[in-house]
C-alpha atoms as a PDB file:
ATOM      1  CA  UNK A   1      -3.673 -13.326 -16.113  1.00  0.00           C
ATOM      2  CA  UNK A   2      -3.885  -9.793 -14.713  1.00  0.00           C
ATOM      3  CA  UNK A   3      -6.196  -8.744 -11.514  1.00  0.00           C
ATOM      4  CA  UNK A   4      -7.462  -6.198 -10.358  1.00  0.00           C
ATOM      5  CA  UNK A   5      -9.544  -4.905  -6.987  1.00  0.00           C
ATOM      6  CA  UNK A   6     -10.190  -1.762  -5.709  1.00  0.00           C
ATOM      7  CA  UNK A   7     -11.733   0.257  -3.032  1.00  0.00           C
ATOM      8  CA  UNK A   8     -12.918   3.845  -1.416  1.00  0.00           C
ATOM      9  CA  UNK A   9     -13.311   4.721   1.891  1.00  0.00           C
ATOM     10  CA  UNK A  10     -14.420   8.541   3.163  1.00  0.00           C
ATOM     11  CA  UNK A  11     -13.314   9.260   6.406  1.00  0.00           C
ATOM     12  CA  UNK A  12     -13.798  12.374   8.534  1.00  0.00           C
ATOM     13  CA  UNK A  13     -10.555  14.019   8.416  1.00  0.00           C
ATOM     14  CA  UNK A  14      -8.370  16.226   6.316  1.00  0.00           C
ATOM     15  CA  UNK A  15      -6.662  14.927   3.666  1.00  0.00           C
ATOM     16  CA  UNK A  16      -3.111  16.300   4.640  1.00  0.00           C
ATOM     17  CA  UNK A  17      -3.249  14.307   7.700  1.00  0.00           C
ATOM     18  CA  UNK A  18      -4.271  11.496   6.039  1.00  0.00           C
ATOM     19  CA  UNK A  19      -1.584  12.028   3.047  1.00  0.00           C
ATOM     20  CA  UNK A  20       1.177  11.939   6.017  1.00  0.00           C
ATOM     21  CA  UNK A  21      -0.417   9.085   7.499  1.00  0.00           C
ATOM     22  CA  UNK A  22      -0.616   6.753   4.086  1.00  0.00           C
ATOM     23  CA  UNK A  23       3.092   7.717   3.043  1.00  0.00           C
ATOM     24  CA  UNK A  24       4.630   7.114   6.181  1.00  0.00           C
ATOM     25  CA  UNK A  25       6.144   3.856   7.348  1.00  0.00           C
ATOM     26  CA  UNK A  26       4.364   3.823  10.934  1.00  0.00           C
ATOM     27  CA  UNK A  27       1.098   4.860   8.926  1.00  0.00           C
ATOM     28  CA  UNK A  28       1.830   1.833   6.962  1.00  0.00           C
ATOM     29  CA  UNK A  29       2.137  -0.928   9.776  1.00  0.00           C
ATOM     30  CA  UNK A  30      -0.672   0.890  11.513  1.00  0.00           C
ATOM     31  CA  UNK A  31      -3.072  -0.302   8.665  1.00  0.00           C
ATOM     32  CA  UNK A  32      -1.478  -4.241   8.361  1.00  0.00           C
ATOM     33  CA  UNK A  33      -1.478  -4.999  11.754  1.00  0.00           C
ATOM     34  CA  UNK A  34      -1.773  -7.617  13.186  1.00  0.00           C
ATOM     35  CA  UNK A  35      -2.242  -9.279   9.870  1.00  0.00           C
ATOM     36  CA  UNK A  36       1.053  -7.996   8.318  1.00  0.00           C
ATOM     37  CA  UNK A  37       4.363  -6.290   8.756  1.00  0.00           C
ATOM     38  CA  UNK A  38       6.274  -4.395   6.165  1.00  0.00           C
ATOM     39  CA  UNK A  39      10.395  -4.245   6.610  1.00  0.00           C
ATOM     40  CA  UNK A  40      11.386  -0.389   5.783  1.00  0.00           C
ATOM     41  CA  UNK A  41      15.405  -0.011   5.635  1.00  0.00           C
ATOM     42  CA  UNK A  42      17.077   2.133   8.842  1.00  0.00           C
ATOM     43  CA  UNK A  43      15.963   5.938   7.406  1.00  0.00           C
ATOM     44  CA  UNK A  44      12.878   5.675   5.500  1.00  0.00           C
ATOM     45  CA  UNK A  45      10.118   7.316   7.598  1.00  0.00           C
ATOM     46  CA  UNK A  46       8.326   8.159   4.916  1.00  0.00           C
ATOM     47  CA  UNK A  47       7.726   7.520   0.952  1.00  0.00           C
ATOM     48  CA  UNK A  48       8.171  10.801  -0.355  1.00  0.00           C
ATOM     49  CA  UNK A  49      10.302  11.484  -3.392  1.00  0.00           C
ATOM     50  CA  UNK A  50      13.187  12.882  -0.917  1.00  0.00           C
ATOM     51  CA  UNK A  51      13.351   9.687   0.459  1.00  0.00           C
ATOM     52  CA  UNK A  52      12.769   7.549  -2.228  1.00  0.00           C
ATOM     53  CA  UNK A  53      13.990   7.437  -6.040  1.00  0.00           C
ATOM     54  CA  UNK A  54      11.123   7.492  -8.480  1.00  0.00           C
ATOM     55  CA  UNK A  55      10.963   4.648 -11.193  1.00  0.00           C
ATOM     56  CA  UNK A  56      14.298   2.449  -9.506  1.00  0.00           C
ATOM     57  CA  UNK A  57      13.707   0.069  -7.003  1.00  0.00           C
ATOM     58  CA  UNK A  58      13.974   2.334  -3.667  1.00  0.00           C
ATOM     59  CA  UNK A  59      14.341  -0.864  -1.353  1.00  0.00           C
ATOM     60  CA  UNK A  60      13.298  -4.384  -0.504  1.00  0.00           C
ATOM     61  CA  UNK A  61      10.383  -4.547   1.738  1.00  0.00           C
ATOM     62  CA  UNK A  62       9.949  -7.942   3.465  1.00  0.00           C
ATOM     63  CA  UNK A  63       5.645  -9.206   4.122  1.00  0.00           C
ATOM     64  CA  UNK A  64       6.103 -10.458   7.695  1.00  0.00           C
ATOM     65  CA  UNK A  65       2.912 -12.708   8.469  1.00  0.00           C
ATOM     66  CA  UNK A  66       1.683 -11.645  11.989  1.00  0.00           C
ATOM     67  CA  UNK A  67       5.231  -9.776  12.170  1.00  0.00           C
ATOM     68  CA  UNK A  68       7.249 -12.598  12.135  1.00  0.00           C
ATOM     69  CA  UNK A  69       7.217 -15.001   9.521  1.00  0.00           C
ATOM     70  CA  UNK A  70       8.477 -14.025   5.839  1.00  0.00           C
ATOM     71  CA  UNK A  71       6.047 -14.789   3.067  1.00  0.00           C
ATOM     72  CA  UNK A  72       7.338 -12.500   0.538  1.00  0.00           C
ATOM     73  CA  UNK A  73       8.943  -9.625  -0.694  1.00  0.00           C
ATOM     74  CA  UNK A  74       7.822  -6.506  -2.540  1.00  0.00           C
ATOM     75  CA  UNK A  75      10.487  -4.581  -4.249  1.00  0.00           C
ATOM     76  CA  UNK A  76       9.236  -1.145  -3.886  1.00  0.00           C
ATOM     77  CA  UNK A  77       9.097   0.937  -6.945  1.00  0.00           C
ATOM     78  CA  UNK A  78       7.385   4.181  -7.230  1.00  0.00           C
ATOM     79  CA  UNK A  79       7.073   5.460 -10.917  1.00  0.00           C
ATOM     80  CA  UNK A  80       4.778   8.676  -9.775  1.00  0.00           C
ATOM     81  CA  UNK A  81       4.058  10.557  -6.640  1.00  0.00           C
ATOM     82  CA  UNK A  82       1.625  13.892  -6.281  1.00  0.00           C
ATOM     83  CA  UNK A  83       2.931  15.057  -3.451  1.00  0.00           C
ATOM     84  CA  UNK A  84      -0.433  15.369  -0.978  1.00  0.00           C
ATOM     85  CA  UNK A  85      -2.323  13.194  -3.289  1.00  0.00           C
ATOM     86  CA  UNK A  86      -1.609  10.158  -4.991  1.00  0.00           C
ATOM     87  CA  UNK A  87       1.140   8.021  -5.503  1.00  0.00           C
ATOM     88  CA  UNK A  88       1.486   5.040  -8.031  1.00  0.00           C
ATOM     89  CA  UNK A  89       3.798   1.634  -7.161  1.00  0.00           C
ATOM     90  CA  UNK A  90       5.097  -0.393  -9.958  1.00  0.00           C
ATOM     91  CA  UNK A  91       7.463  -3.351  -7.978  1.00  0.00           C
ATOM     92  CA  UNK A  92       7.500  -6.940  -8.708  1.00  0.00           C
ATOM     93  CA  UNK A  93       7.353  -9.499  -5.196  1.00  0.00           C
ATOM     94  CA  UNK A  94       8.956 -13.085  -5.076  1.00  0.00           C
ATOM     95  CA  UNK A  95       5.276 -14.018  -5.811  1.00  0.00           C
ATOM     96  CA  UNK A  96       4.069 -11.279  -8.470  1.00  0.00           C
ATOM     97  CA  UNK A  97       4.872 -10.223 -11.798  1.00  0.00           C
ATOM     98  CA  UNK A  98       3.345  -7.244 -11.427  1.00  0.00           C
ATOM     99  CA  UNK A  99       2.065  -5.765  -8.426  1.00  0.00           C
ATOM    100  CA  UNK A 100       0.973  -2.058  -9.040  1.00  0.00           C
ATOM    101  CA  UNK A 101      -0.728  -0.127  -6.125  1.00  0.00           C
ATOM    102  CA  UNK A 102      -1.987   2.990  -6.635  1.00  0.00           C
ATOM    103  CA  UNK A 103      -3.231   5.251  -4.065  1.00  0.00           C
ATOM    104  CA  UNK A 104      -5.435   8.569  -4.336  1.00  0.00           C
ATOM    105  CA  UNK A 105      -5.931  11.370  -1.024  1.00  0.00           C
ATOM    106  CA  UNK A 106      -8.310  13.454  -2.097  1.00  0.00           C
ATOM    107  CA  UNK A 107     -10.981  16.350  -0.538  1.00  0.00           C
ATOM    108  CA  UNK A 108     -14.917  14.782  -0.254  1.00  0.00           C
ATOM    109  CA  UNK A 109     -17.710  16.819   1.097  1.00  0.00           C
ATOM    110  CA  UNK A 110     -15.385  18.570   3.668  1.00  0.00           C
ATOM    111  CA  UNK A 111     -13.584  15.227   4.321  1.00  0.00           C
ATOM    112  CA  UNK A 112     -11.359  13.091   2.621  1.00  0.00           C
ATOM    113  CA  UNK A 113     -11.835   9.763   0.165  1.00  0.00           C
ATOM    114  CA  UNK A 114      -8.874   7.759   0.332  1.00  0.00           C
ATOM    115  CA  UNK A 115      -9.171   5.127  -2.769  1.00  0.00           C
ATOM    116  CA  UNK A 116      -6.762   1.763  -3.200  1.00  0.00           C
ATOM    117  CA  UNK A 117      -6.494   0.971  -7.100  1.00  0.00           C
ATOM    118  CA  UNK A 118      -4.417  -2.809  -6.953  1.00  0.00           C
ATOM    119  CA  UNK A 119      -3.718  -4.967 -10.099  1.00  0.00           C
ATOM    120  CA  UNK A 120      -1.415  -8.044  -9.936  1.00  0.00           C
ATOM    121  CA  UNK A 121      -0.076 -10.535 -12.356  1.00  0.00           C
ATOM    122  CA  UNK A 122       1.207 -13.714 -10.125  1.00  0.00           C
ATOM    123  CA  UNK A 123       4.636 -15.543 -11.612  1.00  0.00           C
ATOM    124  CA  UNK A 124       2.706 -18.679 -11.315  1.00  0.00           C
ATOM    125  CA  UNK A 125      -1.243 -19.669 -11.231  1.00  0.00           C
ATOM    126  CA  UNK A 126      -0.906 -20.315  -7.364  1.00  0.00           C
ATOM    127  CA  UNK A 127       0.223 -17.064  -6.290  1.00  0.00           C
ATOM    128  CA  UNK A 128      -2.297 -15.425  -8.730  1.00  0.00           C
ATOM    129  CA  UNK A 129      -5.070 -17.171  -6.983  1.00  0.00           C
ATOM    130  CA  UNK A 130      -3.949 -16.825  -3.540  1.00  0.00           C
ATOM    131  CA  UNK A 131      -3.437 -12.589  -3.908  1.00  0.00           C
ATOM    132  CA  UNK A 132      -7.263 -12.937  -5.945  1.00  0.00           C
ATOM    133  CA  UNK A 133      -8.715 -14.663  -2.055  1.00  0.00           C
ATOM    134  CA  UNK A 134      -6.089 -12.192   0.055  1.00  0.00           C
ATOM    135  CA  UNK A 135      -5.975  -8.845  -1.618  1.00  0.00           C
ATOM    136  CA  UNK A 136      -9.737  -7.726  -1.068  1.00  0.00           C
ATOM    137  CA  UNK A 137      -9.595  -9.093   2.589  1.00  0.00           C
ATOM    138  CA  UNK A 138      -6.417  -7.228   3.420  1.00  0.00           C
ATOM    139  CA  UNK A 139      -7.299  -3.852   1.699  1.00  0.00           C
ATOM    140  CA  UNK A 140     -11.162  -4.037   3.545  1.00  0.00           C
ATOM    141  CA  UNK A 141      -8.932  -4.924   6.827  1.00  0.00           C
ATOM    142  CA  UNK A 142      -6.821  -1.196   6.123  1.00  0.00           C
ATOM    143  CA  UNK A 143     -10.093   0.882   5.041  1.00  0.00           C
ATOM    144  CA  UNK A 144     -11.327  -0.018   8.486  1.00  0.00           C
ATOM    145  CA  UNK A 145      -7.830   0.479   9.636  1.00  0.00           C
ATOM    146  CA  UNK A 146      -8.189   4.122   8.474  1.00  0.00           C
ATOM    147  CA  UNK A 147     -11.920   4.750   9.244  1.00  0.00           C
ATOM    148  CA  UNK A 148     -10.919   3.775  12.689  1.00  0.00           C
ATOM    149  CA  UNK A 149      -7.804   6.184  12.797  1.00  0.00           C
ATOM    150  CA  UNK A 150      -9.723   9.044  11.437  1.00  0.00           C
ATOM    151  CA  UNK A 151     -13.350   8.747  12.306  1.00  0.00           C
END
């Protein structure tokens, strides 16, 4: 069974800034902590398409529970990236199927909208319903991440 969450969030700042911030790996951890940390292999700062390879695995990214303790994997897969404005993950985790995570930088009312689209099939019921409880909590927890960051 597939599922699917998503959320917006406007914040007052411009959306270049806020592109650099979502596609780099410091940006990243800035929005999962303390919850989360995300390995990123020795040279990838950022997730642009001169650092990673679009539609191949680009690397394994280990989910570190408060930093330290490995609860899964994500193998990182981006099949499309608009530079400065969206970029779309396709990757499969120890836990997931399908993970895909899409995310959208765009202009609002002189600001910027930043928008998570999320939709995961677990490998077994368990994981399914455990992403379904943790998903919506942890993308709230980085919209106020960001609205923090950027007013």
């Amino acid at each position: 069974m597939t599922r699917q969450f998503e959320i917006s969030s406007c914040v007052a700042a411009d959306p270049a800034e806020v592109w650099a911030h979502c596609t780099s790996a410091e940006g990243v951890r800035r929005e999962l902590r303390p919850w989360l940390r995300m390995t990123f292999p020795r040279g990838v700062a950022d997730l642009t398409p001169t650092q990673v390879a679009l539609g191949t695995r680009s690397f394994r990214s280990w989910l570190l529970l408060f930093g330290v303790l490995p609860v899964d994997f994500d193998d990182v897969t981006f099949v499309e990236v608009d530079r400065g404005r969206r970029f779309l993950e396709r990757s499969t985790m120890a836990s997931q199927r399908v993970w895909l995570h899409e995310r959208i930088v765009e202009p609002h009312d002189g600001n910027c909208r930043i928008t998570d689209r999320l939709e995961w099939e677990g490998r077994f019921r368990g994981a399914e319903l455990v992403f379904a409880a943790l998903v919506p909590r942890l993308f709230k927890w980085r919209h106020r991440q960001l609205e923090r960051l950027f007013g």
